[in-house]
Structure formats: C-alpha cells, structure tokens
C-alpha atoms as a PDB file:
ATOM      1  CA  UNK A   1      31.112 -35.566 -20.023  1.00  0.00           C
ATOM      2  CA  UNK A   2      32.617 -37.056 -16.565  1.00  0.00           C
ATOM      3  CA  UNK A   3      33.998 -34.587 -14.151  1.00  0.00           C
ATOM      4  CA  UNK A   4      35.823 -35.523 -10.740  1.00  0.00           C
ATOM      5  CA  UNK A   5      36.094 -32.706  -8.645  1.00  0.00           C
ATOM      6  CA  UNK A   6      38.259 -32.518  -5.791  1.00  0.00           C
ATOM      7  CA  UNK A   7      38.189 -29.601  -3.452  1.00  0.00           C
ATOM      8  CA  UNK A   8      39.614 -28.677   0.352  1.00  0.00           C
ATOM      9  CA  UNK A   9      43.092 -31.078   0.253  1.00  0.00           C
ATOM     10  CA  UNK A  10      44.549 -29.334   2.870  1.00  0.00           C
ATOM     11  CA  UNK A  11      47.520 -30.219   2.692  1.00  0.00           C
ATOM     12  CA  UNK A  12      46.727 -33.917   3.354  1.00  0.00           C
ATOM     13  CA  UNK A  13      48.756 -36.229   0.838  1.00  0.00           C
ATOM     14  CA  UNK A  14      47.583 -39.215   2.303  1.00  0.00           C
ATOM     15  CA  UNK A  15      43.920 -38.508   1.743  1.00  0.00           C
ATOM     16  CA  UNK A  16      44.378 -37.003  -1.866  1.00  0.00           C
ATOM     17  CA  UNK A  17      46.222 -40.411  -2.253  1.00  0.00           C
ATOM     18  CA  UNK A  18      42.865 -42.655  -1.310  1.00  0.00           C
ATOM     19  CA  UNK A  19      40.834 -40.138  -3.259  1.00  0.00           C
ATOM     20  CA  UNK A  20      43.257 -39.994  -6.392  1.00  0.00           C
ATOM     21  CA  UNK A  21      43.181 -43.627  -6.811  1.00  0.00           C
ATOM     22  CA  UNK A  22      39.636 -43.948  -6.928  1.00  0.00           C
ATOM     23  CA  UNK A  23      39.144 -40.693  -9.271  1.00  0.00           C
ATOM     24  CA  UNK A  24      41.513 -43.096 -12.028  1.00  0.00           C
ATOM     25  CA  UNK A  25      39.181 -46.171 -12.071  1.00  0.00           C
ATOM     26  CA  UNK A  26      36.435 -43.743 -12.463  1.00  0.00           C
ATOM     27  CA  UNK A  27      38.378 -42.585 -15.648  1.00  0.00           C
ATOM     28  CA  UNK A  28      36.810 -39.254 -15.701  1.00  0.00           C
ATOM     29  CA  UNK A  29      37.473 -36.685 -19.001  1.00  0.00           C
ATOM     30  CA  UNK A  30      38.399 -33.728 -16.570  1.00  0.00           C
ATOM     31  CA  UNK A  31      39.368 -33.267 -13.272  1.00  0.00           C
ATOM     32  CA  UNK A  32      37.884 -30.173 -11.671  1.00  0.00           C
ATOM     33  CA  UNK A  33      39.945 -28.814  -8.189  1.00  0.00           C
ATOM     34  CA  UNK A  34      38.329 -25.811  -6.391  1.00  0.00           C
ATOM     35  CA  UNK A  35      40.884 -24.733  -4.441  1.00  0.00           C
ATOM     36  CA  UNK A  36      42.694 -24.903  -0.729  1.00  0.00           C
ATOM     37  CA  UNK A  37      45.426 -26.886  -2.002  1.00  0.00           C
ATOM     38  CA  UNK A  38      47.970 -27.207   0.945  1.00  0.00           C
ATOM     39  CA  UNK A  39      47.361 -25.699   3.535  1.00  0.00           C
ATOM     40  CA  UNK A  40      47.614 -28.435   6.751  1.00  0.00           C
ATOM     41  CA  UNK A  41      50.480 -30.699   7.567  1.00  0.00           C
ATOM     42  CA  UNK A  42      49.919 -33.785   6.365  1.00  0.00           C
ATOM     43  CA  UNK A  43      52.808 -33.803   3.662  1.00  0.00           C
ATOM     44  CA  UNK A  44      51.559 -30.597   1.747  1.00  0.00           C
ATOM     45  CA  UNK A  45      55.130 -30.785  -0.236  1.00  0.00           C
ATOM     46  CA  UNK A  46      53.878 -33.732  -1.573  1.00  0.00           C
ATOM     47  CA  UNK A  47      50.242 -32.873  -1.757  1.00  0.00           C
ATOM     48  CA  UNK A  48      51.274 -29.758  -3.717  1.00  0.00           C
ATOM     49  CA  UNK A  49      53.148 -32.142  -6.318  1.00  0.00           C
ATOM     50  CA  UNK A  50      50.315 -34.647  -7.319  1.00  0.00           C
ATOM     51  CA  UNK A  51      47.820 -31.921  -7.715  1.00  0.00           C
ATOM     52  CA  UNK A  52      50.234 -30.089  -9.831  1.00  0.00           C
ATOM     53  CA  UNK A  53      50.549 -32.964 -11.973  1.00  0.00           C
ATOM     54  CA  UNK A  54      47.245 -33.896 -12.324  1.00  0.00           C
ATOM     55  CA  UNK A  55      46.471 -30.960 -15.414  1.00  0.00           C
ATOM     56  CA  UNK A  56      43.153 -30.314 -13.723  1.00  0.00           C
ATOM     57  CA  UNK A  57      40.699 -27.054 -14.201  1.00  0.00           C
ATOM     58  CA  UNK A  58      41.768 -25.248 -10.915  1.00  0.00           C
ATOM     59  CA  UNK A  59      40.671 -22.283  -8.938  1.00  0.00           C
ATOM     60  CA  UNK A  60      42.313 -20.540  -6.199  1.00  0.00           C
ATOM     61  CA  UNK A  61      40.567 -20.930  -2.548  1.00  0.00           C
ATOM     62  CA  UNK A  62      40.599 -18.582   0.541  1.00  0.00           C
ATOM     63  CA  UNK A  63      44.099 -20.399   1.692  1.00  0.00           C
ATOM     64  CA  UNK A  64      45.190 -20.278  -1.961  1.00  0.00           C
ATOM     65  CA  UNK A  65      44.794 -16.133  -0.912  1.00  0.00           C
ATOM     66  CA  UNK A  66      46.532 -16.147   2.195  1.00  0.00           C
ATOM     67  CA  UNK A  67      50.048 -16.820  -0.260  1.00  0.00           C
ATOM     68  CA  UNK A  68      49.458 -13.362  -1.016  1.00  0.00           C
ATOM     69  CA  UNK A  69      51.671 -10.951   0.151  1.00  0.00           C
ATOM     70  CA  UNK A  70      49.952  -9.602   3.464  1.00  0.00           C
ATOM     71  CA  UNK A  71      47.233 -12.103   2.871  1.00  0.00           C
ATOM     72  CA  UNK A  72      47.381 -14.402   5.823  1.00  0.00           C
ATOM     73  CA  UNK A  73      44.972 -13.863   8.679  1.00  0.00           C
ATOM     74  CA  UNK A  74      44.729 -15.476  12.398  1.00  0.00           C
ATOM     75  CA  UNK A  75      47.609 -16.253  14.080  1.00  0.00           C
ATOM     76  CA  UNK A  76      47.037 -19.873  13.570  1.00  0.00           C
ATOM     77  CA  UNK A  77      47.568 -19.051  10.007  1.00  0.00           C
ATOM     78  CA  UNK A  78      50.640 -17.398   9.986  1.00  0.00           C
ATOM     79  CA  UNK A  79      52.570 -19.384  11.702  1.00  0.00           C
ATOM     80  CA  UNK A  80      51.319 -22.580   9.256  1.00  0.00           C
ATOM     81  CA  UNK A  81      52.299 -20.005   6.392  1.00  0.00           C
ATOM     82  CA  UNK A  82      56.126 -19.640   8.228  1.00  0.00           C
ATOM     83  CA  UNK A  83      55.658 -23.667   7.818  1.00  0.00           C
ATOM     84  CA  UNK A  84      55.011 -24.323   4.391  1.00  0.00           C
ATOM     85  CA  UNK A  85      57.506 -21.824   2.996  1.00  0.00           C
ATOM     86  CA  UNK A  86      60.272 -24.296   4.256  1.00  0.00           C
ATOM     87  CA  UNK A  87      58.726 -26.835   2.724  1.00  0.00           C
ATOM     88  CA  UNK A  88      56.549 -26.541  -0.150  1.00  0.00           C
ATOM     89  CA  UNK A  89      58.579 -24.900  -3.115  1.00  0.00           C
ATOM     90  CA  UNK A  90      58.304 -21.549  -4.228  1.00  0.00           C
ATOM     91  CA  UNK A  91      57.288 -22.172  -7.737  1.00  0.00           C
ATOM     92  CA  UNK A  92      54.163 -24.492  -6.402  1.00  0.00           C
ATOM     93  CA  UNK A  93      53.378 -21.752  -3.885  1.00  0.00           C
ATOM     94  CA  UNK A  94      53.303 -19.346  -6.710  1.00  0.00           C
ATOM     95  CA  UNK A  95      51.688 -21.004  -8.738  1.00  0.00           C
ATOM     96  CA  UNK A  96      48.784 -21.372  -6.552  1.00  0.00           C
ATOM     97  CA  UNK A  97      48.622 -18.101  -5.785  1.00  0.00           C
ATOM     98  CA  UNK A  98      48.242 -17.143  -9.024  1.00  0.00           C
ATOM     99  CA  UNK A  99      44.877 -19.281  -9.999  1.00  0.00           C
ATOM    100  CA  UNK A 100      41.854 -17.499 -11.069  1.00  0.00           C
ATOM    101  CA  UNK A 101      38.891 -17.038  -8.659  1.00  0.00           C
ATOM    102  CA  UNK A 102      36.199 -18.537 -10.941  1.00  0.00           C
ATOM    103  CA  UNK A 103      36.044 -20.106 -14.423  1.00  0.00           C
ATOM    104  CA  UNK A 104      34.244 -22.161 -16.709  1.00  0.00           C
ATOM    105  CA  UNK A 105      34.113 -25.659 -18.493  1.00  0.00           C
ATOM    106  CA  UNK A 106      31.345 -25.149 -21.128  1.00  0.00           C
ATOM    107  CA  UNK A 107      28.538 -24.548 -19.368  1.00  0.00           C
ATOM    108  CA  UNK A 108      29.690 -25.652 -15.512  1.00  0.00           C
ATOM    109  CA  UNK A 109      30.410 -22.886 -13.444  1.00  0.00           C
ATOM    110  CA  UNK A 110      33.668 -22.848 -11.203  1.00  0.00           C
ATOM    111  CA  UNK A 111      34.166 -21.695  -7.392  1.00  0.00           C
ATOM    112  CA  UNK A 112      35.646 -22.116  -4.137  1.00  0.00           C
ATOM    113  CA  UNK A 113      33.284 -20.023  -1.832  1.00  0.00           C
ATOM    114  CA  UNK A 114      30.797 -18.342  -3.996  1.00  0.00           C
ATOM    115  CA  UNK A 115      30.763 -16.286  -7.683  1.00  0.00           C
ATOM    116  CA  UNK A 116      32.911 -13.033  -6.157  1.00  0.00           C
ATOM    117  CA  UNK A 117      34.594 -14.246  -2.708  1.00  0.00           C
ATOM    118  CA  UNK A 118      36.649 -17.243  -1.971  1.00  0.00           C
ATOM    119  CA  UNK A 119      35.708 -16.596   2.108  1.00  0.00           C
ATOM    120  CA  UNK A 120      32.465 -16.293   1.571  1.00  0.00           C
ATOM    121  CA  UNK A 121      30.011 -19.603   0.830  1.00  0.00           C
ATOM    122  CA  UNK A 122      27.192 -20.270  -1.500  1.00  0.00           C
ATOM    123  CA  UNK A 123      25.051 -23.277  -0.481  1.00  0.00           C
ATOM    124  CA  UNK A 124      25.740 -23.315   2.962  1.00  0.00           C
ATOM    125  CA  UNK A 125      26.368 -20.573   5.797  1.00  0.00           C
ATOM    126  CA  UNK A 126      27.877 -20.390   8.681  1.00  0.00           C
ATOM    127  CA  UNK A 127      26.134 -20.814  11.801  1.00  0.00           C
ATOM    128  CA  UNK A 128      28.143 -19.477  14.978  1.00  0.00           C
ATOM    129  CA  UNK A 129      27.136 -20.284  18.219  1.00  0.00           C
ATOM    130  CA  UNK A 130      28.892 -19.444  21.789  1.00  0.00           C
ATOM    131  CA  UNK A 131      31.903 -17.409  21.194  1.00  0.00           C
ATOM    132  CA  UNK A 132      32.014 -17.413  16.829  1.00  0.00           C
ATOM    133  CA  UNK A 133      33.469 -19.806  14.513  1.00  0.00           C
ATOM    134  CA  UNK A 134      36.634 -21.337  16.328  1.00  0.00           C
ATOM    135  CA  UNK A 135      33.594 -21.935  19.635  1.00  0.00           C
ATOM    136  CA  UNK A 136      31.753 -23.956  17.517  1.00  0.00           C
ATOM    137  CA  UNK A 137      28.211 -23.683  14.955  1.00  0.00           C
ATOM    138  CA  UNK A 138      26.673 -25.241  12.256  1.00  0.00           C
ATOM    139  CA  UNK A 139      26.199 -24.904   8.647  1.00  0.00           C
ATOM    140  CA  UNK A 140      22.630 -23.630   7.691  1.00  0.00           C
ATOM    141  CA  UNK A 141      21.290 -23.747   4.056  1.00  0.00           C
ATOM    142  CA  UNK A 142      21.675 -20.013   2.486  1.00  0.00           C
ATOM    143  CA  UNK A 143      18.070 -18.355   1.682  1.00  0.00           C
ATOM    144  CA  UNK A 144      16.926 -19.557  -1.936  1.00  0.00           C
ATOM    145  CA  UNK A 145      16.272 -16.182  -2.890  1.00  0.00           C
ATOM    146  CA  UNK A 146      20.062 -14.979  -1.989  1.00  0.00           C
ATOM    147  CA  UNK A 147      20.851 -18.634  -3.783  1.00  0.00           C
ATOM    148  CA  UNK A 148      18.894 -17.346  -7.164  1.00  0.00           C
ATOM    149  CA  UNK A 149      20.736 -13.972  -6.942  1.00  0.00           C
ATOM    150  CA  UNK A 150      23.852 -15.529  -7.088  1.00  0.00           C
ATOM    151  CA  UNK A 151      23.626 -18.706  -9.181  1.00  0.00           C
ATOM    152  CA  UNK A 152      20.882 -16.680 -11.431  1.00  0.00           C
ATOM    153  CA  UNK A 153      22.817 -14.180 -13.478  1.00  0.00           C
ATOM    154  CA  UNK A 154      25.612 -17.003 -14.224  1.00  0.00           C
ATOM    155  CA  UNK A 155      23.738 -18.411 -16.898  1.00  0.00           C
ATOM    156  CA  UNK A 156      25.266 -22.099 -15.682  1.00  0.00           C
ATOM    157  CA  UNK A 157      23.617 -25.353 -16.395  1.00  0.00           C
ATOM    158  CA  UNK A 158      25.842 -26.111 -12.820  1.00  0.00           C
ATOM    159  CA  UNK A 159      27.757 -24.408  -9.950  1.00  0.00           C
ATOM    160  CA  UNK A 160      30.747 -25.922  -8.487  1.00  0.00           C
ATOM    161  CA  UNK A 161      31.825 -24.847  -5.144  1.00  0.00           C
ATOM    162  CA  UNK A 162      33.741 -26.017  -2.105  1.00  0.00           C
ATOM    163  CA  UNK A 163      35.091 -24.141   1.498  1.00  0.00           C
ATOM    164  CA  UNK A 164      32.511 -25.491   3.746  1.00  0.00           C
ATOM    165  CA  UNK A 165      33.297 -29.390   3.652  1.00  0.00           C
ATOM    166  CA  UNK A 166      29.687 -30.430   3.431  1.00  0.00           C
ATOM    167  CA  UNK A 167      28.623 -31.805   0.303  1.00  0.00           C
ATOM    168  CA  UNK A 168      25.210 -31.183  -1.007  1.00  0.00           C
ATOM    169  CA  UNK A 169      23.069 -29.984  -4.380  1.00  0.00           C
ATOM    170  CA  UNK A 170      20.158 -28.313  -5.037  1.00  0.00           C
ATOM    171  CA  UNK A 171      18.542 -27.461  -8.157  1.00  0.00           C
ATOM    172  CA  UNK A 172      17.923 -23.714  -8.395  1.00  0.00           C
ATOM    173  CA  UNK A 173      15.854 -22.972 -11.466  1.00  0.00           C
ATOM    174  CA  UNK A 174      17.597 -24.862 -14.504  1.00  0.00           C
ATOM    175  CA  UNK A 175      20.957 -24.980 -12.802  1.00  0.00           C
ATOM    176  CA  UNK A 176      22.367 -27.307 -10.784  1.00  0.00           C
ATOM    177  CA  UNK A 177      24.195 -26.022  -7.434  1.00  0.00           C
ATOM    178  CA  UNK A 178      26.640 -28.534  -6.361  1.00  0.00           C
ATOM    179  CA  UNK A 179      28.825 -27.945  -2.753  1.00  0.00           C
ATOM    180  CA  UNK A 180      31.616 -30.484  -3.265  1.00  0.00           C
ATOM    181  CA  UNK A 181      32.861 -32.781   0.019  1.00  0.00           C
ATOM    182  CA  UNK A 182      36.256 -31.923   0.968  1.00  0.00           C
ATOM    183  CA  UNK A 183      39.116 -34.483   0.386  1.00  0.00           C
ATOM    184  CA  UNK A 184      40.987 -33.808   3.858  1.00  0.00           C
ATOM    185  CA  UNK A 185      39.371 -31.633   7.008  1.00  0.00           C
ATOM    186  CA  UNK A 186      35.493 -32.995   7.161  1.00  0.00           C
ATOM    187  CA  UNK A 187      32.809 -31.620   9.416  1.00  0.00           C
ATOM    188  CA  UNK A 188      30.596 -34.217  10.170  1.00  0.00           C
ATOM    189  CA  UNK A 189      32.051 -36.490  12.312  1.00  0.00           C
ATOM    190  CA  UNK A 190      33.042 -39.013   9.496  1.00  0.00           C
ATOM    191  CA  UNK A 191      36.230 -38.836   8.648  1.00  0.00           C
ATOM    192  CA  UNK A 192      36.780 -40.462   5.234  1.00  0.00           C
ATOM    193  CA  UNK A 193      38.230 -38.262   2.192  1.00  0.00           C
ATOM    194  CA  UNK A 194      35.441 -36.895   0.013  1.00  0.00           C
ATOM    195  CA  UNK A 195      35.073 -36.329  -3.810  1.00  0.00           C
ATOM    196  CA  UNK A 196      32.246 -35.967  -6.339  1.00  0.00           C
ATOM    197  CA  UNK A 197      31.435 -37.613  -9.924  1.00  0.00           C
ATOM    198  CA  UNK A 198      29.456 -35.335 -12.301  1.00  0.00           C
ATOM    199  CA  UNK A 199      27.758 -37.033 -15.251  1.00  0.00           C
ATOM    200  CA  UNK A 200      26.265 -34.753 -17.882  1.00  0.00           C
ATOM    201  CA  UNK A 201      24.027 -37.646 -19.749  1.00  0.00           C
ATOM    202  CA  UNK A 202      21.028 -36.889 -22.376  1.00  0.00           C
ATOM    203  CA  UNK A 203      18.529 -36.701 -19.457  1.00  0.00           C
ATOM    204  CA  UNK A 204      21.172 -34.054 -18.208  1.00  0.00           C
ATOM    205  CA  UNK A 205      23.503 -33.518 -15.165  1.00  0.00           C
ATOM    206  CA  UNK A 206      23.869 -36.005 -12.261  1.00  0.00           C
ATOM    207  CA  UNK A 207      25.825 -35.686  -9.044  1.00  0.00           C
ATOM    208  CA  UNK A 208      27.404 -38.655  -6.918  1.00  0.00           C
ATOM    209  CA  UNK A 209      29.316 -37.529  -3.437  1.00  0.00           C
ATOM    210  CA  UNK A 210      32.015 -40.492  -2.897  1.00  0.00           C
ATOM    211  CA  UNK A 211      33.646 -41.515   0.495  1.00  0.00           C
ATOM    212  CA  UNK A 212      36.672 -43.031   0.409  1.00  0.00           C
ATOM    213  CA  UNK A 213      38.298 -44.596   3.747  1.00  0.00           C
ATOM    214  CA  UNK A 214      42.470 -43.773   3.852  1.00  0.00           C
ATOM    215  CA  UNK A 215      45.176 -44.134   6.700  1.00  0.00           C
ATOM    216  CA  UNK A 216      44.669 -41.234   9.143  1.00  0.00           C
ATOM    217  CA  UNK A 217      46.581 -42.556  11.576  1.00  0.00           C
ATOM    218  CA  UNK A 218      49.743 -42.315   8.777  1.00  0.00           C
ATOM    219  CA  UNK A 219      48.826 -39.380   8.078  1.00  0.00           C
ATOM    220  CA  UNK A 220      49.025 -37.886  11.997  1.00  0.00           C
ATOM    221  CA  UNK A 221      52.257 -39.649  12.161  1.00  0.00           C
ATOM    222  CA  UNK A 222      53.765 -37.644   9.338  1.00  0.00           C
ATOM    223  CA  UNK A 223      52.155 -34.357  10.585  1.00  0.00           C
ATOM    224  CA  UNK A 224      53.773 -35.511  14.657  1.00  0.00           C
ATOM    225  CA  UNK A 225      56.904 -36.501  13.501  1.00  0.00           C
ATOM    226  CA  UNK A 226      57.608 -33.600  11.003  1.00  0.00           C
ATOM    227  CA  UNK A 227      55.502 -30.596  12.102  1.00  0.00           C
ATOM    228  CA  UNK A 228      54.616 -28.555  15.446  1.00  0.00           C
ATOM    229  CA  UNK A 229      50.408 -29.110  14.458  1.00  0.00           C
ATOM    230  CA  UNK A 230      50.429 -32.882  15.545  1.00  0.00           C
ATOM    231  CA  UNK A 231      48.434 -32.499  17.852  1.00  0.00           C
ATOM    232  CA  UNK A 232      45.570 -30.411  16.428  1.00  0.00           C
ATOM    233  CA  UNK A 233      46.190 -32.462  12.850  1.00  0.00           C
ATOM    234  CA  UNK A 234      45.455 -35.548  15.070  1.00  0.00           C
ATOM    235  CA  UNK A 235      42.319 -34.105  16.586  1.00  0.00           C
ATOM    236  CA  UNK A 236      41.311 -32.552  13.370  1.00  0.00           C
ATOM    237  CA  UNK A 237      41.514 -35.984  11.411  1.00  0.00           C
ATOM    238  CA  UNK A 238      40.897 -38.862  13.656  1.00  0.00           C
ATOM    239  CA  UNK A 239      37.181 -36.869  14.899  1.00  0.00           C
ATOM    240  CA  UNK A 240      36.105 -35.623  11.470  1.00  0.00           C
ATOM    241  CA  UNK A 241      35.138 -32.727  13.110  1.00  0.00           C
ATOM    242  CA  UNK A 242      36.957 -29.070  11.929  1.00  0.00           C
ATOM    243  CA  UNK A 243      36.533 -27.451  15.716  1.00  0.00           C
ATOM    244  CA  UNK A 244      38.801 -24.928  16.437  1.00  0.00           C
ATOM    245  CA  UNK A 245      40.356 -24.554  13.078  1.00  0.00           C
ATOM    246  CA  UNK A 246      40.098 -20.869  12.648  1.00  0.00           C
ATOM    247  CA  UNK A 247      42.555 -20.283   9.797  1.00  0.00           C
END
C-alpha cells in the first residue's frame, strides 16, 4: 500500500497545486489529509475545492476547530474567520468542521496534533522563548517515554500526524511515528510545499518527506490583491519561517 499524505494547506492553493501534481505521478492507492485545510489567504476558496475533490481519508485540525461555533481564538484568528466566510462556501466550511479527530486505515493511525487534541503535538513540542509562541522558539523532540504513552496503547503499526510543520519519524517500539511536512506555512527557513510517501512493502513501512518548489510570489499576489493579510502572507511565505503567526 502507497499513501500520500498531505497535511497544513493553509489555505494556500498554489502550493497544494505543486504538491497535488506530484502526489498523481506518484499514483498513490490513498491519499491521507490531516487536517488545517484553509485557513490563510492564498485562494482558500479554491484550496477548499481540490481537497474536497480529492476523496481522501481526512481528519479535522486545530483550524478545522476554530469553524466551530465559539471556536476561534486570537484576534488574528477571528478576523481571518470574518474572511473566509465571504469566501469559502458554507457547505465546504461545514463540512470541515464536521471531520473526525482521529481514524484509521488498517493498521495506520490518523492525527493532526496528537491521539486526543488537535492543539496539542506528538513528535515535536513547542519551545517558547522571549515573550511565548508569536516571540519566537523552537520545536524540541517530546520525551520518548510521554511518546510510548501515547503512540503505545494505539496498537498502530504507524502514527500520522501534522500541526507543527516539521517533518520527521521515529520508530517507537514496533510502530512507526511519522510528523508529516506541511504543504503551505513551513518553519525552517525553506520554503517549498511539503508532502510524504508511505510505502508499506514486505520488509514493512517506509517513509519519504518530498519538497516540491511552487510560485510564492503568485501566490502573495493573490493573497495582496484580494485579502487585507498581504503583507504577513508575503512574510510568512517568501521566509519559510511561521514567526508571528499566532492563530
């Protein structure tokens, strides 16, 4: 079994685009999204559409849970949330917020942030330093005895999860933990769209974490042009570094 898993689109059409492309020549049996579907300003509208289409195993992200009623947070937020409801249909909105927080594909285990919490992370943690999240930190790996209390009682052969936009895999025990790159919003200074190819073979599971180089500069066009978050989409993007985020 093949799996491409896509996680962390943000919104970003023009990145899911680059990404989506290559996921087809890799002609993979399922693709596998974890969740934080649209929230940005690169074209979400559209964004929202081609992941809709793509009949992939989903499951709802932290951003997925701010479509709740009541459920947005910072200020930040809010006002992207006032955004995307004039522009992102209700049905697709709805239909994100209604996606399960975990589920299964025989024996591969499915997150965003970790087993019970969508805000929360499994393979990595945050790191704040100066004045918390939005002044900056660093992701540091998450104890391996906190890892084996988590992953343990799954009974997974693997662990898909997303939210931190670092990708990475461990083995813990017989499973295989696997923190999927993000597709739009990176961390570490590269900015290229991210996705990862699973490969269950007879020796068993392999991971490969795929970079894929897209227009950014089309994409902070369409964010300046038809949004208020030009600016901050164009910093976010063009560095590859998510500083001051804090949605």
């Amino acid at each position: 079994m093949r799996l491409a898993v896509i996680s962390d689109v943000h919104g970003n059409a023009f990145a899911l685009e680059a990404v989506l492309r290559e996921v087809r020549r890799a002609a993979p049996d399922r693709i596998v999204n974890l969740g934080d579907q649209i929230e940005g300003s690169a074209d979400p509208a559209r964004a929202a559409q081609l992941q809709a289409e793509l009949g992939a195993v989903e499951v709802r992200g932290n951003n997925e849970e701010k479509l709740w009623p009541g459920g947005r947070r910072t200020p930040l937020s809010q006002e992207v949330g006032r955004w995307l409801e004039d522009r992102v249909p209700a049905p697709l909105r709805e239909r994100l917020a209604a996606l399960p927080l975990t589920t299964r594909l025989e024996d591969v285990f499915i997150c965003h942030g970790t087993p019970t919490s969508a805000w929360e992370s499994l393979l990595w943690v945050w790191q704040p330093e100066g004045g918390g999240e939005a002044g900056g930190g660093f992701y540091r790996s998450r104890d391996p005895r906190q890892l084996r209390e988590l992953t343990g009682p799954l009974g997974a052969g693997v662990v898909l999860c997303g939210h931190t936009h670092r990708p990475g895999a461990t083995f813990v025990g017989q499973t295989l933990v696997v923190n999927c790159g993000s597709v739009s919003d990176q961390v570490d200074g590269d900015p290229r769209a991210r996705w990862t190819l699973l490969e269950r073979r007879a020796s068993g599971w392999s991971v490969e974490f795929r970079a894929v180089a897209y227009d950014v500069e089309a994409a902070v066009a369409w964010a300046s042009a038809r949004s208020p978050f030009g600016t901050f989409e164009g910093q976010l993007l063009r560095s590859g570094e998510m500083t001051g985020r804090g949605m």
